[in-house]
Protein backbone atom coordinates (compact mmCIF):
# COMPACT_ATOMS: atom_id res chain seq x y z
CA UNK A 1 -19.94 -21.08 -32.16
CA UNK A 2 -17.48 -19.87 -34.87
CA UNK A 3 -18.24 -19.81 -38.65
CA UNK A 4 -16.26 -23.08 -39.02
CA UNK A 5 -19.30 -25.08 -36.93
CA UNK A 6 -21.92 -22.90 -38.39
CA UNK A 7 -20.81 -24.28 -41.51
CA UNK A 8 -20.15 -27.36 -40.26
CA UNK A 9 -24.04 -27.95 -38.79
CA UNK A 10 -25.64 -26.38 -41.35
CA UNK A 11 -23.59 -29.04 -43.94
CA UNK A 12 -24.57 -31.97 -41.51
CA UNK A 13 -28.38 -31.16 -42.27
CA UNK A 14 -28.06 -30.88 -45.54
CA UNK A 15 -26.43 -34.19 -45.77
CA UNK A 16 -29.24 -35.88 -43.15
CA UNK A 17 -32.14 -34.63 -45.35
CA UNK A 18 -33.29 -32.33 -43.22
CA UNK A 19 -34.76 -29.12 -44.31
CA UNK A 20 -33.62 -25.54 -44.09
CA UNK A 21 -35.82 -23.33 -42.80
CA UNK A 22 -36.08 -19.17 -43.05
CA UNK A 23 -34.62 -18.65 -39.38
CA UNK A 24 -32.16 -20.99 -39.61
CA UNK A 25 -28.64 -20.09 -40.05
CA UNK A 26 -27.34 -20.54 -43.74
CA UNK A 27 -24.58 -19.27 -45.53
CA UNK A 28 -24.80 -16.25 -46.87
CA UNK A 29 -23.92 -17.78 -50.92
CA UNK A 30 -26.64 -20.22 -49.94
CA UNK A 31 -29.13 -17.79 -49.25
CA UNK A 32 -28.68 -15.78 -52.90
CA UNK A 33 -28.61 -18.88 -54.60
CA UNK A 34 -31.85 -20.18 -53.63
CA UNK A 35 -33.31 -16.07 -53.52
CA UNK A 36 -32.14 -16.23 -57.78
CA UNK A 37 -32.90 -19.66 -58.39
CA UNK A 38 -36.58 -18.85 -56.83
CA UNK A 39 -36.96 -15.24 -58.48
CA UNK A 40 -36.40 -16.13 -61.57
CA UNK A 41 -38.87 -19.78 -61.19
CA UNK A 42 -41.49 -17.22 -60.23
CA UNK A 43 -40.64 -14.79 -62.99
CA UNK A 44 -40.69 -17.81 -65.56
CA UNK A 45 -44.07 -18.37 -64.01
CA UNK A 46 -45.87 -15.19 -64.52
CA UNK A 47 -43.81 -14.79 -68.18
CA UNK A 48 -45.39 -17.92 -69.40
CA UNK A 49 -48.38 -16.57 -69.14
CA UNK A 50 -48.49 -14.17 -71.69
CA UNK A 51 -47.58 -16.49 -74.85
CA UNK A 52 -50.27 -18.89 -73.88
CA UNK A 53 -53.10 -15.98 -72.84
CA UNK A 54 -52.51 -14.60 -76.34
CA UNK A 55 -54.36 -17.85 -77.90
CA UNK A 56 -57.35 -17.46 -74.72
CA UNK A 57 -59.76 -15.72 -77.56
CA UNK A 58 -58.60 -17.43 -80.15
CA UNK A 59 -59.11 -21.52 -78.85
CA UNK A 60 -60.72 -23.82 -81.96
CA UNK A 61 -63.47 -24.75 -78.94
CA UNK A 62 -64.85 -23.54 -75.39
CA UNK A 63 -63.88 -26.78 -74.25
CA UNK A 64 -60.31 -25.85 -75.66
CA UNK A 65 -60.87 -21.99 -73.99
CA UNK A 66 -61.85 -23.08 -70.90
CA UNK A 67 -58.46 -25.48 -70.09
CA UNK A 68 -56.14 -22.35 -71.55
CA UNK A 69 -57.96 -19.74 -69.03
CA UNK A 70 -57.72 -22.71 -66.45
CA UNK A 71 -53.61 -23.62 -67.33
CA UNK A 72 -52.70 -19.65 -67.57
CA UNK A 73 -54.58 -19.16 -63.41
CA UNK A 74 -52.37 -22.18 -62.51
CA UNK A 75 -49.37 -20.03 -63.73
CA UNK A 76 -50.22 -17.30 -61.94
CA UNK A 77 -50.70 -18.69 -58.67
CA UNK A 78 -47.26 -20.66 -59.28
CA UNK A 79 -45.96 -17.47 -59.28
CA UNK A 80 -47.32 -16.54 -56.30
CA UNK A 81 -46.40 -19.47 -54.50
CA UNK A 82 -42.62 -18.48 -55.65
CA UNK A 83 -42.92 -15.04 -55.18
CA UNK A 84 -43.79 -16.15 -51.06
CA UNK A 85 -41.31 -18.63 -50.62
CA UNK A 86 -38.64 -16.13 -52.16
CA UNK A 87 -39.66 -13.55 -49.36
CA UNK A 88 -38.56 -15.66 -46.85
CA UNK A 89 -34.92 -14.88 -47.98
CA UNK A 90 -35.33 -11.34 -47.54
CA UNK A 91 -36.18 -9.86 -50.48
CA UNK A 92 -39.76 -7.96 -50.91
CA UNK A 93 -42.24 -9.17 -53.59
CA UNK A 94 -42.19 -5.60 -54.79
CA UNK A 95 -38.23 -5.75 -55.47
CA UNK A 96 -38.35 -9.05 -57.37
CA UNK A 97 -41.36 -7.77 -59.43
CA UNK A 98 -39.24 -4.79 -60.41
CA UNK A 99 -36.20 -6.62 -60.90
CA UNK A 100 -38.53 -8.40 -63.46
CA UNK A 101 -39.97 -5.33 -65.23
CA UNK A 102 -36.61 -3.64 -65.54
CA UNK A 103 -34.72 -6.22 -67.00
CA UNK A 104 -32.42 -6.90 -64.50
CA UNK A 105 -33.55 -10.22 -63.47
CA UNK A 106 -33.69 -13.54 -65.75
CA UNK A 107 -36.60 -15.86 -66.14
CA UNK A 108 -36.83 -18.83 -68.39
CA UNK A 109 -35.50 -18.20 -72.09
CA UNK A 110 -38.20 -20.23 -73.02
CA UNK A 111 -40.95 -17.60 -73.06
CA UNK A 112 -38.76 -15.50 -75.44
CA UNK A 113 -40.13 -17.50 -78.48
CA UNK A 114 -43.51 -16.80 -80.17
CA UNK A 115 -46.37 -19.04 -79.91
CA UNK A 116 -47.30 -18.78 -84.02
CA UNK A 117 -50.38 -21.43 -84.01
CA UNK A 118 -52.49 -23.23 -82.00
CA UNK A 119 -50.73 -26.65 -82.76
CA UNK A 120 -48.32 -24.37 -80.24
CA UNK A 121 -50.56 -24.37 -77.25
CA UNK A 122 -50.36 -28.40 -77.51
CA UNK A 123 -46.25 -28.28 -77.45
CA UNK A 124 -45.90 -25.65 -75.27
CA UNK A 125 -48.12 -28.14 -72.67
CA UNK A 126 -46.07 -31.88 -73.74
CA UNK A 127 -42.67 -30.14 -74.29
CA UNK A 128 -42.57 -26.79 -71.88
CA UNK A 129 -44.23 -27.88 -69.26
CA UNK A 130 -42.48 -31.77 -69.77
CA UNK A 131 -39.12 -30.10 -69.36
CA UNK A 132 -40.07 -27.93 -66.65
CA UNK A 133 -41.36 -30.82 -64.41
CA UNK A 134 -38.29 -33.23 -64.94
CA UNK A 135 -36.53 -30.14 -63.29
CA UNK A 136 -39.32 -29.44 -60.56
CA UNK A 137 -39.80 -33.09 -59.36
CA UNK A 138 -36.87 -32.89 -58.06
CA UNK A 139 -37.03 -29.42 -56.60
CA UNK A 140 -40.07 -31.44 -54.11
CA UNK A 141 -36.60 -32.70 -51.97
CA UNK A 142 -34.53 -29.50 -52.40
CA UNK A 143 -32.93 -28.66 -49.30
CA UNK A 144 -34.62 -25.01 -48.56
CA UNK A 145 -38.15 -25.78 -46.86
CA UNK A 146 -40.46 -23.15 -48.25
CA UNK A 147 -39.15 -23.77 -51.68
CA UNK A 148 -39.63 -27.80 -51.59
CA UNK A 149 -43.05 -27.26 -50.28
CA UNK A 150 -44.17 -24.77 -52.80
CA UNK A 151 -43.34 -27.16 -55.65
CA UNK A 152 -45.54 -29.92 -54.10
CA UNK A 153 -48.59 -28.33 -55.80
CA UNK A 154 -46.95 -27.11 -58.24
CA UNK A 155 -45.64 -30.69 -59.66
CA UNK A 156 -49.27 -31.82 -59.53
CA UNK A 157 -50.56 -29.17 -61.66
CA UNK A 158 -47.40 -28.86 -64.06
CA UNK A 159 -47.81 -32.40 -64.53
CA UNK A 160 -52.02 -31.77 -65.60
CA UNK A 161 -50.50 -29.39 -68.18
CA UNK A 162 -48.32 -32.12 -69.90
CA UNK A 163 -51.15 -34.72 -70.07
CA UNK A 164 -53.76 -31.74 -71.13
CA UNK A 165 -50.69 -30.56 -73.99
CA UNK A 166 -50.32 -34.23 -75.40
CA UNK A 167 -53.84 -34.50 -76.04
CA UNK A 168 -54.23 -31.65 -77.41
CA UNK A 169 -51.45 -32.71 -80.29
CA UNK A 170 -52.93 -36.23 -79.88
CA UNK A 171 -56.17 -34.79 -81.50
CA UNK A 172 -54.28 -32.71 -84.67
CA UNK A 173 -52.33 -35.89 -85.39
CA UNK A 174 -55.40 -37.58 -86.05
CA UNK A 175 -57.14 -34.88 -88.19
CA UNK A 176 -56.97 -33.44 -91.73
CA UNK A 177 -53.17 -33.02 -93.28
CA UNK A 178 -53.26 -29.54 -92.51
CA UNK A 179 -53.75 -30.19 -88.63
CA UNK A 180 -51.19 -32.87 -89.19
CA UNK A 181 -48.50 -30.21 -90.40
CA UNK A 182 -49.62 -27.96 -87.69
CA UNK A 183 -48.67 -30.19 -85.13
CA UNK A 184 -45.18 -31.24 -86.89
CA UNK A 185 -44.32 -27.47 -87.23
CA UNK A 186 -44.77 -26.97 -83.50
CA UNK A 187 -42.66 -29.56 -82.55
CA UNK A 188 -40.19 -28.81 -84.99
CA UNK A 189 -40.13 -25.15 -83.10
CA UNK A 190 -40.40 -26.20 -79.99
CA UNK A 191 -37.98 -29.15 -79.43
CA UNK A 192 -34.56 -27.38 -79.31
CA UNK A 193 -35.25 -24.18 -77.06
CA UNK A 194 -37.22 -27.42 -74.58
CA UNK A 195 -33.57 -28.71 -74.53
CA UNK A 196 -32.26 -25.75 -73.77
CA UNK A 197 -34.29 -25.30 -70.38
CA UNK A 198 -32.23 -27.28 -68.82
CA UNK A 199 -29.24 -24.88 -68.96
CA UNK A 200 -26.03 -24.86 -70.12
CA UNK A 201 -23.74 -28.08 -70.13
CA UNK A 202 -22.70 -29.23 -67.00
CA UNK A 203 -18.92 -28.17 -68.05
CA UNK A 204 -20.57 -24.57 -68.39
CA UNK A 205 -22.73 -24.48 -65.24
CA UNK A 206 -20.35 -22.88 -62.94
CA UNK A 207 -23.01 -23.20 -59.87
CA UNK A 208 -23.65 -26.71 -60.38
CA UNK A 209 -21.18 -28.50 -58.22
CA UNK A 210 -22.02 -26.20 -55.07
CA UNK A 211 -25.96 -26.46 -55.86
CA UNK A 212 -25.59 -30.26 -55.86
CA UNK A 213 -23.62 -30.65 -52.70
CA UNK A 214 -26.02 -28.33 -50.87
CA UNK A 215 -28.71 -30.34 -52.51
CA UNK A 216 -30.71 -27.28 -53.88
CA UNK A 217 -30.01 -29.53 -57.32
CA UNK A 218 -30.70 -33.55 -57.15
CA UNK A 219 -29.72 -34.11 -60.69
CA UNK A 220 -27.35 -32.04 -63.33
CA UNK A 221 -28.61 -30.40 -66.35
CA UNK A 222 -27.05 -32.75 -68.68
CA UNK A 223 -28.70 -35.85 -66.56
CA UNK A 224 -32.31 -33.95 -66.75
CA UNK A 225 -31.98 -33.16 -70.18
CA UNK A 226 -30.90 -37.16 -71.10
CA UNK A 227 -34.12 -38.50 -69.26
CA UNK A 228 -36.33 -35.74 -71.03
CA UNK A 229 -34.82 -37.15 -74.45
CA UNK A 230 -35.21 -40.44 -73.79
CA UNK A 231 -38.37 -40.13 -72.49
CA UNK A 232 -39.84 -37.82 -75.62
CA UNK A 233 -38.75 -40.07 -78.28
CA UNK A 234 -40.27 -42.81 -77.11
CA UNK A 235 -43.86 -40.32 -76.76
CA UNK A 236 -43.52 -38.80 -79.92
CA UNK A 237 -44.16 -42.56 -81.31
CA UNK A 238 -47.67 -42.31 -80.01
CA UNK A 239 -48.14 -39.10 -81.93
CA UNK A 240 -46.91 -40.21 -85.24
CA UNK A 241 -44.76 -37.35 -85.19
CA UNK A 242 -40.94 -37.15 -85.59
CA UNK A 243 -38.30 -35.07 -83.62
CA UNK A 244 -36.35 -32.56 -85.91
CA UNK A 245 -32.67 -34.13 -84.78
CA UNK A 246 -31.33 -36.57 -87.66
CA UNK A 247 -28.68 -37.67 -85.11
CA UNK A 248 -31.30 -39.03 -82.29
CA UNK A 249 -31.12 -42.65 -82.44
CA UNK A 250 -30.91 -45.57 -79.61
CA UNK A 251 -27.69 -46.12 -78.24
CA UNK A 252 -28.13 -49.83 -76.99
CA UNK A 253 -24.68 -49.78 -75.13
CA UNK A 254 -25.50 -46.45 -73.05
CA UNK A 255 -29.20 -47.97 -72.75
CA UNK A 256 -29.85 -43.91 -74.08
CA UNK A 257 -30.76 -42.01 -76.97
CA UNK A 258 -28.24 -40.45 -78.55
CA UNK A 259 -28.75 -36.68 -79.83
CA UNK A 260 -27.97 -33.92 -82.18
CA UNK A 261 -25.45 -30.75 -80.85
CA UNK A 262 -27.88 -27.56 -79.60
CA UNK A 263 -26.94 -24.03 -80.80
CA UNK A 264 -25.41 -23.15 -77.70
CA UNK A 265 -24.82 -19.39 -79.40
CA UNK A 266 -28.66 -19.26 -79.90
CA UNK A 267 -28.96 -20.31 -76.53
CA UNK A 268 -26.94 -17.43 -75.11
CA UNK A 269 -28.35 -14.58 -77.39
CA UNK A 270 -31.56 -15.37 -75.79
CA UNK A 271 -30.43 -15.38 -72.34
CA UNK A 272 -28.28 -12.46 -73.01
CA UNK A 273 -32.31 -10.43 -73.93
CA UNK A 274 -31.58 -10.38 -77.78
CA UNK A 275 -34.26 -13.83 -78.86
CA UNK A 276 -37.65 -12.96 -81.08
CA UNK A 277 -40.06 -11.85 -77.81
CA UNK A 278 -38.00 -10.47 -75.10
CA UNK A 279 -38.43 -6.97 -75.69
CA UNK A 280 -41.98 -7.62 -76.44
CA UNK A 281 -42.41 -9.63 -72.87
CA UNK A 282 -40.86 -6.92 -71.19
CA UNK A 283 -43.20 -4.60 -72.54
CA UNK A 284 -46.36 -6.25 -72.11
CA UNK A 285 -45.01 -6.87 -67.95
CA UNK A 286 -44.49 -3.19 -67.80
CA UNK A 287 -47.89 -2.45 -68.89
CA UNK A 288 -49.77 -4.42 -66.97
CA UNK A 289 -48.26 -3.67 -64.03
CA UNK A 290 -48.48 0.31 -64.84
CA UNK A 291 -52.11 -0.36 -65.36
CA UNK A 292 -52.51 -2.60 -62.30
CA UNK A 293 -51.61 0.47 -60.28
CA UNK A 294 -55.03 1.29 -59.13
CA UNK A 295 -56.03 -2.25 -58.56
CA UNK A 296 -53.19 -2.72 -55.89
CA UNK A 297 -53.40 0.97 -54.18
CA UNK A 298 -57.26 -0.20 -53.93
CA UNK A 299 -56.30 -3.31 -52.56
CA UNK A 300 -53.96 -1.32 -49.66
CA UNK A 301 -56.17 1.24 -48.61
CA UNK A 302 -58.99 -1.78 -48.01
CA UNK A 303 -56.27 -3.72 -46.35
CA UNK A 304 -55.98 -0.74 -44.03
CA UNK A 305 -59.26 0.63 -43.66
CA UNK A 306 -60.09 -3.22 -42.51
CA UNK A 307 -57.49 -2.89 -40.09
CA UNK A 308 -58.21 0.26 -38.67
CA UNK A 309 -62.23 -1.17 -38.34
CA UNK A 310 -61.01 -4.27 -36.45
CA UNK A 311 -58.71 -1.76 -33.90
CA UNK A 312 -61.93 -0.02 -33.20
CA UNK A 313 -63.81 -2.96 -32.08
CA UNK A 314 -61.03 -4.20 -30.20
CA UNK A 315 -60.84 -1.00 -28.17
């Protein structure tokens, strides 16, 4: 077969819904699209971790404790999910996770902002996590198998942490004025850099129009980010709470919520590595997995010492 029908086949799956799997032949701009779209999903994964595991010792109740240790092990094994299905493209866990640690690789800009209270831990949950699974539902029908499967689970447990993050905000609407202004201040923190998760505008996103045909996108980032809007002003009502955009109103003849313009130079500074906590992330990655050393040459020389044991009996 020549390229052309290579092409050609591979395009004819796509467009019948069927999925791509590891040994199957892709194109090669195909193939590093998905490996960077998946790196840096699992990178965002094991990132998030560290702004929410900072408030672990410091939750108002062990009720409170207990569902922050239980959200930040969900993150991890997301990550490890990721990290699996990533593999599959050809690139070692152990590349990716120094890709990570030297900078080189991206993860969500989200994580670059510091988590000052623990109204935070509430928005991170409703706004964070509500962004990221408007984007992950429909990675469950993206057209590379090992990736669509991963984010099965992954949906299902994102979507706990949204329901766990409203409560928690639910609960300081309802209290004392100062838990009141707690929770506004989050929001008022967190709602821009949510927008901004869903990447640049669709004029901007120069990989958008390939992503979509190949169907590794369902929706573009502009049509994510107008259903998160739409559907967080209406939540927010429930909260007593207000959004910190004086332009977001109803716009009856879109059937829409209108919206305020992002700081698309803010945006880029912290993609570009210069927002409040990505040196600090970096840092704290590096460390842990410097000091993590002995925990995975332990983990090897079991792995092998096992193996070796289970050669012995089979001779």
């Amino acid at each position: 077969m020549s390229l052309h029908d290579f092409e050609k086949s591979f395009q004819n799956k796509i467009d019948n819904e069927i999925k791509i799997e590891p040994k199957d032949w892709m194109p090669e701009a195909y193939r590093k699209t998905n490996l960077r779209q998946i790196s840096q999903h699992a990178h965002s994964e094991i990132v998030g971790m560290l702004p929410e595991g900072n408030w672990i010792s410091r939750a108002p109740s062990l009720k409170r404790k207990v569902i922050l240790i239980a959200k930040v092990q969900d993150e991890a094994g997301h990550g490890l999910y990721l990290y699996a299905a990533a593999e599959t493209l050809g690139m070692s866990r152990e590349q990716m996770i120094d890709d990570l640690n030297s900078g080189k690789a991206k993860y969500s800009s989200i994580f670059n902002y510091p988590t000052l209270s623990w109204a935070d831990m509430g928005a991170v949950g409703w706004l964070v996590d509500g962004a990221a699974i408007l984007n992950q539902v429909m990675l469950c029908r993206t057209s590379y198998g090992p990736y669509a499967r991963a984010m099965v689970r992954i949906c299902k447990e994102e979507s706990f942490h949204q329901r766990q993050g409203f409560e928690s905000l639910l609960v300081l609407s309802k209290g004392t004025k100062e838990q009141r202004d707690m929770c506004q201040d989050a929001i008022n923190r967190w709602w821009w850099p949510s927008l901004m998760m869903f990447g640049p505008k669709d004029s901007e996103s120069t990989n958008s129009d390939q992503s979509m045909k190949w169907k590794i996108k369902r929706k573009t980032n502009d049509e994510l980010r107008q259903s998160f809007i739409d559907m967080i002003a209406e939540q927010i009502k429930l909260l007593g709470m207000t959004l910190p955009d004086p332009n977001l109103k109803w716009n009856e003849n879109r059937k829409h919520y209108d919206f305020g313009e992002i700081n698309w130079e803010e945006f880029w500074s912290v993609v570009k590595g210069n927002g409040p906590c990505n040196k600090q992330r970096l840092v704290a990655r590096n460390k842990a997995h410097d000091e993590g050393a002995w925990v995975r040459a332990a983990a090897i020389a079991y792995a092998e010492k096992r193996k070796n044991k289970l050669k012995i009996k089979a001779a």
